[in-house]
N, C-alpha and C. Protein backbone atom coordinates (compact mmCIF):
# COMPACT_ATOMS: atom_id res chain seq x y z
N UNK A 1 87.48 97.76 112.79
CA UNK A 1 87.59 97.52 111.37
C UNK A 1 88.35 96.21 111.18
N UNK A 2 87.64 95.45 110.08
CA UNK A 2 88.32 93.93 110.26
C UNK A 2 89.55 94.21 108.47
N UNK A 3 90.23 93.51 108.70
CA UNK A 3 91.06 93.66 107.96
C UNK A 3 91.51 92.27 107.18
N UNK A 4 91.42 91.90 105.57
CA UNK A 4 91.12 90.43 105.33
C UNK A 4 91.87 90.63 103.57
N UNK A 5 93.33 89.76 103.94
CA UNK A 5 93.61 90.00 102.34
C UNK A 5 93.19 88.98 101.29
N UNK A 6 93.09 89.96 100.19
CA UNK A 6 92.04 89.02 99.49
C UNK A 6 93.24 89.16 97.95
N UNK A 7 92.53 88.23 97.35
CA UNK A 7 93.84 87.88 95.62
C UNK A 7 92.32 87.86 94.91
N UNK A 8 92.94 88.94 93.50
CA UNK A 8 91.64 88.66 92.45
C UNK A 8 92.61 87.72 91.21
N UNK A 9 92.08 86.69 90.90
CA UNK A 9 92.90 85.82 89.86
C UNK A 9 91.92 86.16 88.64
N UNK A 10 92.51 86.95 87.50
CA UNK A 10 91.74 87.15 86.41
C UNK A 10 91.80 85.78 85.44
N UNK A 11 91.11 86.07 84.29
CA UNK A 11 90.88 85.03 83.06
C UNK A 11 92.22 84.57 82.47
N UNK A 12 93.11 85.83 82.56
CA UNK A 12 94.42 85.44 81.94
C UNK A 12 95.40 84.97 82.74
N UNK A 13 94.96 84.78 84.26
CA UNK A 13 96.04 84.47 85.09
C UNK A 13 96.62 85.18 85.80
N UNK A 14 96.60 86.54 85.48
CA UNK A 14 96.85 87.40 86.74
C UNK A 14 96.30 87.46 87.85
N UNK A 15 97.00 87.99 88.52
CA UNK A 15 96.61 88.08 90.06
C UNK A 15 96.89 89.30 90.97
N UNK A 16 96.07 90.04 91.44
CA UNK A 16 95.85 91.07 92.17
C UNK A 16 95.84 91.20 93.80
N UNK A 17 96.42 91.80 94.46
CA UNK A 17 96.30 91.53 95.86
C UNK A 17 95.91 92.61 96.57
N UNK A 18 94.56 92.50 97.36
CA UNK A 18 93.88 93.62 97.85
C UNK A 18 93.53 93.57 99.11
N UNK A 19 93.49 94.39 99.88
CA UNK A 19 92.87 94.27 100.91
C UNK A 19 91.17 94.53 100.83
N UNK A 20 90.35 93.90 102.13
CA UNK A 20 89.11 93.74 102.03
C UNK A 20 89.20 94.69 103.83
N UNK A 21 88.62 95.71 103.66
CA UNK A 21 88.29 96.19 104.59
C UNK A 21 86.56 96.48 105.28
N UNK A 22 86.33 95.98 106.49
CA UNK A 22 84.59 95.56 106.91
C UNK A 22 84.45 96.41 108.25
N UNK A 23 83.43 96.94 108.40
CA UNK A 23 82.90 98.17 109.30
C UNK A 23 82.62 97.20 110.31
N UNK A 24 83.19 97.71 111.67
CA UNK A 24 82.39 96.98 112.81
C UNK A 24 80.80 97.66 113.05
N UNK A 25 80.27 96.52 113.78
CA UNK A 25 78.91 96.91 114.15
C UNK A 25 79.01 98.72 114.53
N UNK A 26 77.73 99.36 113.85
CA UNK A 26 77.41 100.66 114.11
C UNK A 26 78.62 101.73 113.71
N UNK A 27 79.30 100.99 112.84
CA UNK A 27 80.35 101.98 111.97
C UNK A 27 80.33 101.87 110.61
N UNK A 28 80.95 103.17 110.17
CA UNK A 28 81.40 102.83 108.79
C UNK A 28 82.85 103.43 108.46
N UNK A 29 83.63 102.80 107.42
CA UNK A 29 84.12 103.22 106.97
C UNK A 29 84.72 104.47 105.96
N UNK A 30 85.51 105.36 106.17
CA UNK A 30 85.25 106.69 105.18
C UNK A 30 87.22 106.97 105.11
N UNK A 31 87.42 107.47 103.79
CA UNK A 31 88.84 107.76 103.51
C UNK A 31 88.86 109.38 102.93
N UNK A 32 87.85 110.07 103.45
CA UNK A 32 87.50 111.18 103.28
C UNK A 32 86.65 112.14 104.23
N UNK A 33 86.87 111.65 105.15
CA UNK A 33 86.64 112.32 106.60
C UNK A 33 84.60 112.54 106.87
N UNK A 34 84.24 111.49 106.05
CA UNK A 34 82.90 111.33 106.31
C UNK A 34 81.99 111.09 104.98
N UNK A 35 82.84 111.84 103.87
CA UNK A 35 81.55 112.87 103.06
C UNK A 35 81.02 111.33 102.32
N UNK A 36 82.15 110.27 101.77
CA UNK A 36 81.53 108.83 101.63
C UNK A 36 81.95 107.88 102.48
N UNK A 37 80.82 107.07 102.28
CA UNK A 37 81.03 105.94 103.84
C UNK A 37 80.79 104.50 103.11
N UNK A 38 81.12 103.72 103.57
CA UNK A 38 80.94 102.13 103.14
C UNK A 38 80.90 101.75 104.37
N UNK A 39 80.40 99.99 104.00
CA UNK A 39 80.33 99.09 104.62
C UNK A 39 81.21 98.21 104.75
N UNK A 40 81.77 98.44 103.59
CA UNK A 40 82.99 97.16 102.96
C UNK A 40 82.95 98.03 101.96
N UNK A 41 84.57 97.94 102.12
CA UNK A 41 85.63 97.87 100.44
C UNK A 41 86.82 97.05 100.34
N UNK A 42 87.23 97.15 98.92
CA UNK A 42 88.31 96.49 98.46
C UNK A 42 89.68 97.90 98.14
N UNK A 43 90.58 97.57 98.90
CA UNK A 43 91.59 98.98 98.63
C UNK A 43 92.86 97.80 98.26
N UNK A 44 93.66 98.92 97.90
CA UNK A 44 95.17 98.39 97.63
C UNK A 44 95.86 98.73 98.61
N UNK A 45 95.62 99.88 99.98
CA UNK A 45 96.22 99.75 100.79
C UNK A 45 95.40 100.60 102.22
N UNK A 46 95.96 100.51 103.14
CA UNK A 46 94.73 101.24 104.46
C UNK A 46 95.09 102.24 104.38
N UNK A 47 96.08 102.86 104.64
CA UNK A 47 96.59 104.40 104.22
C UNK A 47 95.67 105.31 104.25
N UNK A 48 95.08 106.17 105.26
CA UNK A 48 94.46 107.05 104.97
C UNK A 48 92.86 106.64 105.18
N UNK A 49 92.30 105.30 105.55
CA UNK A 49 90.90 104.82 106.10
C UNK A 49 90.48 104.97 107.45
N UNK A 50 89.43 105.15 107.72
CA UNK A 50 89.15 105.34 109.21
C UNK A 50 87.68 105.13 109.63
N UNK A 51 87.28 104.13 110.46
CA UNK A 51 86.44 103.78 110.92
C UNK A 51 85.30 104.97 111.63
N UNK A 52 83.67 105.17 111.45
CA UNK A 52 83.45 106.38 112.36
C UNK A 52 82.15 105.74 112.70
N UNK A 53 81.56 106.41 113.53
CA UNK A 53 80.44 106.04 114.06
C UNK A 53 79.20 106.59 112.90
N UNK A 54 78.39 105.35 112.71
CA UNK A 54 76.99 105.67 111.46
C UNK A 54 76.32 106.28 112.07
N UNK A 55 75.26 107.28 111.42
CA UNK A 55 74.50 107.75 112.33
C UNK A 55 73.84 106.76 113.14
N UNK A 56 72.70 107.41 113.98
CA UNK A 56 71.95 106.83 114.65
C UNK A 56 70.40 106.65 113.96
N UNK A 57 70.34 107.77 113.10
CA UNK A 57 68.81 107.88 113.16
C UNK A 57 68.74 106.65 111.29
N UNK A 58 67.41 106.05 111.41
CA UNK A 58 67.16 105.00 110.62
C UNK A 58 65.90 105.62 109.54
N UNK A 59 66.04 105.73 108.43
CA UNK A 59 64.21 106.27 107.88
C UNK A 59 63.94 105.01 107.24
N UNK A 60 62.61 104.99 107.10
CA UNK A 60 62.20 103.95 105.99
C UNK A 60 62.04 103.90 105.13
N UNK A 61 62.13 102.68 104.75
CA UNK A 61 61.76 102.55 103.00
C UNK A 61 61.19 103.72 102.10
N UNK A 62 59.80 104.02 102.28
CA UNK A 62 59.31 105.00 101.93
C UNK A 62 59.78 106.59 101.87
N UNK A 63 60.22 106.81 102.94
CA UNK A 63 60.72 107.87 103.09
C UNK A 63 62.55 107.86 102.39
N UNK A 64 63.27 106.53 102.05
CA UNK A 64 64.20 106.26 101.20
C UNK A 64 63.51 106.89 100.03
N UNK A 65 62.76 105.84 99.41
CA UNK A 65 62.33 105.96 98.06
C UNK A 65 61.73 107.42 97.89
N UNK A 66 61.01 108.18 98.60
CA UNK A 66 60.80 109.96 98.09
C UNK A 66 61.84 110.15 98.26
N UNK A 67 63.22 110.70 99.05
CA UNK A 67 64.16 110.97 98.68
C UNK A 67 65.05 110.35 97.49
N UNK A 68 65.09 109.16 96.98
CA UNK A 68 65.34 109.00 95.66
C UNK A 68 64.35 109.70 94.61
N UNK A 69 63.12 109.46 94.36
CA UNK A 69 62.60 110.14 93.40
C UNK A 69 62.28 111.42 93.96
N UNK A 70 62.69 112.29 94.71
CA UNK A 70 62.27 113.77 94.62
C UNK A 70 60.82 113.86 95.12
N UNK A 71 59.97 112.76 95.70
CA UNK A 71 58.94 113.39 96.51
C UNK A 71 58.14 112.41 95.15
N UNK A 72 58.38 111.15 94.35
CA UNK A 72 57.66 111.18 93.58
C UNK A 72 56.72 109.72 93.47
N UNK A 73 57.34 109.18 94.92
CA UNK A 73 56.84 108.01 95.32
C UNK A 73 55.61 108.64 96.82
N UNK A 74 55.52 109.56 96.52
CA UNK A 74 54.36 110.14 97.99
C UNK A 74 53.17 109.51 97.66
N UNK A 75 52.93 108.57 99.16
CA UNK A 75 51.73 107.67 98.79
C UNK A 75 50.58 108.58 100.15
N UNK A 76 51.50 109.77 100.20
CA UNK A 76 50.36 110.18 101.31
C UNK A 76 48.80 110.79 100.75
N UNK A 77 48.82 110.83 99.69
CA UNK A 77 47.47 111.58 98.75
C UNK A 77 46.23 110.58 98.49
């Protein structure tokens, strides 16, 4: 996990200081023991982040998109 501090400077001049946390190859990131994962985030502190292995298995596009619409992109017909 790469670790990269980053400053957000707003319109009014403030300034925010965050960390930028980035998944090494074939990981992701999760601060909840899996159930969400990133690629990259922006936190206020590491506390509690932990790098894990992504799955392995890859689907495609298609088979993305029926699982977004519920089976409603099936071009098998």
């Amino acid at each position: 996990m790469t670790q990269l501090p980053i400053i957000y400077t707003y319109g009014d001049g403030t300034a925010r200081r965050r960390i930028n946390l980035l998944a090494g190859d074939g990981k992701l990131l999760t601060n909840d023991g899996g159930v969400t994962t990133y690629t990259c985030v922006d936190v206020d502190t590491t506390d509690g982040w932990a790098e894990i292995d992504a799955p392995g298995e890859e689907i495609s596009d298609t088979e993305a998109l029926r699982i977004i619409t519920g089976g409603a992109a099936d071009d098998t017909q």
